[in-house]
N, C-alpha and C. Protein backbone atom coordinates (compact mmCIF):
# COMPACT_ATOMS: atom_id res chain seq x y z
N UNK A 1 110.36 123.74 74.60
CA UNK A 1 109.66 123.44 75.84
C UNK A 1 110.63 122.73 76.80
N UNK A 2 110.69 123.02 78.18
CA UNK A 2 111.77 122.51 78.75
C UNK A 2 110.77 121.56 79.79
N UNK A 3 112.06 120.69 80.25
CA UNK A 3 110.89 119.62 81.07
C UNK A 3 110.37 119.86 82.35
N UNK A 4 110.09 121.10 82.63
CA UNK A 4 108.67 121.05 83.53
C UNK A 4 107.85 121.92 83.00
N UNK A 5 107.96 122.20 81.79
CA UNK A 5 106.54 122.61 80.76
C UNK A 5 106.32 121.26 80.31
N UNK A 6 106.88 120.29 80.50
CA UNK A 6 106.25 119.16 79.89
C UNK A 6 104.67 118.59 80.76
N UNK A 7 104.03 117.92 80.59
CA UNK A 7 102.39 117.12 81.34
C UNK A 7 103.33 115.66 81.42
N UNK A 8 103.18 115.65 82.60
CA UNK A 8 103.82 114.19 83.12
C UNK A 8 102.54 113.32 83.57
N UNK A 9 102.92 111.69 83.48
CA UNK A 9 101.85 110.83 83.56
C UNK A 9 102.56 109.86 84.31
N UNK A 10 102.08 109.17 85.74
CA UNK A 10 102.36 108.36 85.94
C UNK A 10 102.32 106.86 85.43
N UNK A 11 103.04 106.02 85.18
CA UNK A 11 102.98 104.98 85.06
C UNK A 11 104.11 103.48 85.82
N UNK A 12 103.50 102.45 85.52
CA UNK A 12 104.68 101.68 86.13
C UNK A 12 105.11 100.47 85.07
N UNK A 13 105.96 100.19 85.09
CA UNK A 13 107.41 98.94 84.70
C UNK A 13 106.86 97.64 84.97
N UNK A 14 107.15 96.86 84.37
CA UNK A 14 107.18 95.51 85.35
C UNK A 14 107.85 94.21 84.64
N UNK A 15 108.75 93.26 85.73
CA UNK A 15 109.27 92.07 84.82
C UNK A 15 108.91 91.47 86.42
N UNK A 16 108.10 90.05 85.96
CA UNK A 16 108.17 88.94 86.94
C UNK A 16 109.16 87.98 86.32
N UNK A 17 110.00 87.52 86.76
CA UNK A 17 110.48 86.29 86.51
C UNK A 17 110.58 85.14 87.54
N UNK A 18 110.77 84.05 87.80
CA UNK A 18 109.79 83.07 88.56
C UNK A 18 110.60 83.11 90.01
N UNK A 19 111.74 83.52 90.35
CA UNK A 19 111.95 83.64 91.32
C UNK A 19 111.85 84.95 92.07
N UNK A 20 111.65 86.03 91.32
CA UNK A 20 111.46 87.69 91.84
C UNK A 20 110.99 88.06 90.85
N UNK A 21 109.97 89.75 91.39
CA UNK A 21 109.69 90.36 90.10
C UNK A 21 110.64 92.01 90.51
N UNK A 22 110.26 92.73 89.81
CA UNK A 22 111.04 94.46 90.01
C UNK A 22 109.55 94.86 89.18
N UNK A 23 109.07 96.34 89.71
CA UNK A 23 107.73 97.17 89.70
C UNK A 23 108.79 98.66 89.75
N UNK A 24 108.91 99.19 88.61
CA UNK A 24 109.37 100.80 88.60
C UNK A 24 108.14 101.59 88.61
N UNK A 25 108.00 102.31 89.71
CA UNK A 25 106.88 103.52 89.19
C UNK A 25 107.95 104.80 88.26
N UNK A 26 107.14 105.39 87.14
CA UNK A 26 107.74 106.35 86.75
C UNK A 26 106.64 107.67 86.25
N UNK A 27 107.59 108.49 86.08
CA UNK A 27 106.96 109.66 85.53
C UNK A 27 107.83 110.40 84.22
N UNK A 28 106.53 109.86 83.19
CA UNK A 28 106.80 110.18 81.84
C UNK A 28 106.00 111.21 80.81
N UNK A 29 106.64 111.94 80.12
CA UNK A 29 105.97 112.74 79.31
C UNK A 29 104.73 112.19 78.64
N UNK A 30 103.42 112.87 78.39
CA UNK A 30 102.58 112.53 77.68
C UNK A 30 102.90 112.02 76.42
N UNK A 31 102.55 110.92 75.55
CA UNK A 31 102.93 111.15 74.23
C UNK A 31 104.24 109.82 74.28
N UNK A 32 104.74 109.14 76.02
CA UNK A 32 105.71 108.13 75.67
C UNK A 32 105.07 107.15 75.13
N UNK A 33 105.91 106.18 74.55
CA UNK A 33 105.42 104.62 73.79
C UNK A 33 106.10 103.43 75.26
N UNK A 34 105.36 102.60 74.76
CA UNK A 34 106.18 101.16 75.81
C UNK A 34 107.81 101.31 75.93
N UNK A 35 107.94 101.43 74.33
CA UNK A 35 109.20 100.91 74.36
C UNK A 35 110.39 101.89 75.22
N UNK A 36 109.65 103.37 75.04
CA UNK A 36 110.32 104.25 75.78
C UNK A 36 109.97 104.23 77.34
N UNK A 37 109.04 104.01 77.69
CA UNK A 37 109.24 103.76 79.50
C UNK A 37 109.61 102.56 79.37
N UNK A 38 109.73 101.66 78.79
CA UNK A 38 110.73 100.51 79.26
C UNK A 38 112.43 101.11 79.88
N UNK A 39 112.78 101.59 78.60
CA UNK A 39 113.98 101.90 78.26
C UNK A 39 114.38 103.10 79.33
N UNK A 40 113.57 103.52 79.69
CA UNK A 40 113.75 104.96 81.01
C UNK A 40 113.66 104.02 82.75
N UNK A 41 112.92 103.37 82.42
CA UNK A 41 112.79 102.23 83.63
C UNK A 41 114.12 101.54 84.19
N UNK A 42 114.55 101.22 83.20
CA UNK A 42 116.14 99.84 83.29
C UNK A 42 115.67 98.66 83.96
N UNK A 43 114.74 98.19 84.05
CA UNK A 43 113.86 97.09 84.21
C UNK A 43 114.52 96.03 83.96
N UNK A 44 115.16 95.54 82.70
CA UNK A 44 115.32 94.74 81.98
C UNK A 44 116.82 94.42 82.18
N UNK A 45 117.49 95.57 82.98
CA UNK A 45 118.75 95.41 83.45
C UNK A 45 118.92 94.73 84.52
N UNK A 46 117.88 94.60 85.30
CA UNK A 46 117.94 94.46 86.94
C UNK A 46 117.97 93.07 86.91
N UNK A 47 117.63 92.43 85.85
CA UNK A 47 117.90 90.79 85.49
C UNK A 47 118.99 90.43 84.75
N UNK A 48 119.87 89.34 85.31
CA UNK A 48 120.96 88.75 84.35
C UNK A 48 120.08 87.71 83.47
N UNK A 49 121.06 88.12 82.42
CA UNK A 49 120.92 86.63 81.33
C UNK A 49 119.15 87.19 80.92
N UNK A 50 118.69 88.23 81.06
CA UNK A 50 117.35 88.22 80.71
C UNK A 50 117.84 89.23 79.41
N UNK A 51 116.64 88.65 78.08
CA UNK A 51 116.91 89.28 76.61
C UNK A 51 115.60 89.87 76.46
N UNK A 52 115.47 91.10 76.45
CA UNK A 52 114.27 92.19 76.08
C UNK A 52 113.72 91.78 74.87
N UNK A 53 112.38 91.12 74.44
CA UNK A 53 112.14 91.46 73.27
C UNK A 53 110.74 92.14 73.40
N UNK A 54 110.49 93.17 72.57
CA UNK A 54 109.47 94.02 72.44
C UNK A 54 108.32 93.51 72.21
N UNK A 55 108.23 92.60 71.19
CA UNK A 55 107.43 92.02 70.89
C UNK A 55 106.44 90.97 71.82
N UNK A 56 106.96 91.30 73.16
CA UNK A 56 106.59 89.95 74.00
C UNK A 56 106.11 91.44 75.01
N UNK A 57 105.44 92.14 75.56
CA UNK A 57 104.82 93.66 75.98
C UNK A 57 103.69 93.35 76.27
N UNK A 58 102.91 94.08 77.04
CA UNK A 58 101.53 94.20 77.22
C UNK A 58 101.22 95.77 78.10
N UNK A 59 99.95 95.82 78.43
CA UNK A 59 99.59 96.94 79.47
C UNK A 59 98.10 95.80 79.92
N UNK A 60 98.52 95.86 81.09
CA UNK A 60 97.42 95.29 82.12
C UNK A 60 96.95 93.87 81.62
N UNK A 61 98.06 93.29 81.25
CA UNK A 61 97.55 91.71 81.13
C UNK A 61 97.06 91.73 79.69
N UNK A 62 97.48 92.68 78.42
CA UNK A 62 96.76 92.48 77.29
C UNK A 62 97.95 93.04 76.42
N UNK A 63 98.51 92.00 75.33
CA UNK A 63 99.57 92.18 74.64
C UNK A 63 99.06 93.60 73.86
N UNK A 64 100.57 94.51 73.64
CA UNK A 64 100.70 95.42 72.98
C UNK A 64 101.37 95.90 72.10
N UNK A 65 101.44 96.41 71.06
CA UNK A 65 102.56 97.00 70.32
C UNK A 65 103.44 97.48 71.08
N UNK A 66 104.67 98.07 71.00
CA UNK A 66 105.75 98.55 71.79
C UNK A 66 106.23 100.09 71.70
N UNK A 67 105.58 100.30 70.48
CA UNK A 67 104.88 101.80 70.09
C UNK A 67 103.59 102.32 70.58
N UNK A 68 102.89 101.52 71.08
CA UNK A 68 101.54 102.08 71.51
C UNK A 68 101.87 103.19 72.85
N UNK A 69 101.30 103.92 72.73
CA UNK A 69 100.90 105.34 73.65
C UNK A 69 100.79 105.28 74.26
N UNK A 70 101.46 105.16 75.80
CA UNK A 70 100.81 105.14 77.39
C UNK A 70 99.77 106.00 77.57
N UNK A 71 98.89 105.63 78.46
CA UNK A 71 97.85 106.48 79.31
C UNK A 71 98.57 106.93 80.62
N UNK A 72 97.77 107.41 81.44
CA UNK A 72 98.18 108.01 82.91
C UNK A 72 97.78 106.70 83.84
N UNK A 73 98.43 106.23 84.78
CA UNK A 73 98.40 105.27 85.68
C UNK A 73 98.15 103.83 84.49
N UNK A 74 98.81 103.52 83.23
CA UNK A 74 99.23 102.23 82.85
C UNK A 74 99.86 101.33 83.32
N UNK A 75 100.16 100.07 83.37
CA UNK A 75 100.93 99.09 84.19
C UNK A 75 101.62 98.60 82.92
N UNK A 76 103.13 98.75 82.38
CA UNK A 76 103.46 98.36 81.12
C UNK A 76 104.53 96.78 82.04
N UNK A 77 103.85 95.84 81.15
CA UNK A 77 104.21 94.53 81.39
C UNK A 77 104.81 94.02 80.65
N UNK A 78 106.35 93.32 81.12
CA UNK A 78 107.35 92.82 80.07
C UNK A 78 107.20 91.05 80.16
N UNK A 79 106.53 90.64 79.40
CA UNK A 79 107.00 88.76 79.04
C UNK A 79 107.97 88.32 79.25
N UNK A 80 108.14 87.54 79.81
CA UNK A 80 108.91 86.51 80.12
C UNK A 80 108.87 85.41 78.96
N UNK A 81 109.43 84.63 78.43
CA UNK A 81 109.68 83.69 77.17
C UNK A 81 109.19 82.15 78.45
N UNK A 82 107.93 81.75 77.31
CA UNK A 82 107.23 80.48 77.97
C UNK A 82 108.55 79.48 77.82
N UNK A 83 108.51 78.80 79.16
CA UNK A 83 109.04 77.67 79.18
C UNK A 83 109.02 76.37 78.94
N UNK A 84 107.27 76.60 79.21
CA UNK A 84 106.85 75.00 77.91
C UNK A 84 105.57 75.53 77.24
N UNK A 85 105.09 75.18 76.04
CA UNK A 85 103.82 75.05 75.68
C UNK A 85 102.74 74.85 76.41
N UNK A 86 101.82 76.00 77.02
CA UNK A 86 100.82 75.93 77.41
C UNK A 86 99.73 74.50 77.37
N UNK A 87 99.51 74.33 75.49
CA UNK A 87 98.61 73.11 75.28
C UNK A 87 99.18 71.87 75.38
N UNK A 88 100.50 71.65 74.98
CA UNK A 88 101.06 70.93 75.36
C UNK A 88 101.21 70.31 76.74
N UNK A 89 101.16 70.78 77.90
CA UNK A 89 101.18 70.59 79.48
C UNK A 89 99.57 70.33 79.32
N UNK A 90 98.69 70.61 79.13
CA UNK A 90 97.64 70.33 79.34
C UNK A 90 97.08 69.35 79.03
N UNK A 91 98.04 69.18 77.23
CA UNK A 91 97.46 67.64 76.81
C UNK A 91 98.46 66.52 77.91
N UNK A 92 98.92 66.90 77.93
CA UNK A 92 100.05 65.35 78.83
C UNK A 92 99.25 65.38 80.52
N UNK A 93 98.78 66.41 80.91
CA UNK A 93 97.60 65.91 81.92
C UNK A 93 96.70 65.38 81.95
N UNK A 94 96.17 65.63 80.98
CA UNK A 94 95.00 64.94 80.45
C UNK A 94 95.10 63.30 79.93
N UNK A 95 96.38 63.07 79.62
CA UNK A 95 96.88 61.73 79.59
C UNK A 95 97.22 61.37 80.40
N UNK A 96 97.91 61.75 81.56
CA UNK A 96 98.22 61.67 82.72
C UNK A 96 96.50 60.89 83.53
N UNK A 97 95.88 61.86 83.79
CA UNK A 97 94.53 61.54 84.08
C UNK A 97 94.31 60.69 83.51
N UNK A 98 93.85 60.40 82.79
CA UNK A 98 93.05 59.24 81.74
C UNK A 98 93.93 57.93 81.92
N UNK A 99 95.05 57.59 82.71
CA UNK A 99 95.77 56.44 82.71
C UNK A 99 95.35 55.78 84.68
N UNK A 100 94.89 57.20 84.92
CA UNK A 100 94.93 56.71 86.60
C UNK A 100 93.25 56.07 86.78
């Protein structure tokens, strides 16, 4: 099968990182995984000093395997590595508060 017998699906890329983000729209064969429209995207290039891990993925705000199956119009979302503990910041506000 050559590739325009292939069924193409739109989808898009995405890395925010706190000073800019990059949004690839692409068009991928039915049947791609995350990890492969990542990797067709170059997303992850367009940032220095930024380290891809798969394991940190989602589609539409909801973590994913990196093998999981795109749909047609998916939004595949790359993590960013937390910079502090969520509960942690919350408890030290809360102490914060409680002193004023």
């Amino acid at each position: 099968m050559t590739k325009a017998d292939q069924q193409l699906i739109q989808v898009e890329v995405v890395l925010a990182m706190a000073d800019r983000q990059e949004l690839v729209e692409l068009e991928v064969a039915v049947g791609t995984t995350i990890a492969e429209a990542i990797s067709q995207s170059g997303v992850p290039g367009m940032f220095e000093c930024f380290e891809l891990n798969l394991e940190n993925v989602g589609v539409f705000g909801r973590k994913a395997s990196s093998e999981q199956i795109l749909q047609a119009g998916d939004r595949v979302e790359i993590y960013r590595p937390l910079i502090a503990d969520p509960k942690e910041v919350r408890r030290q506000r809360a102490l914060k508060q409680a002193k004023t």
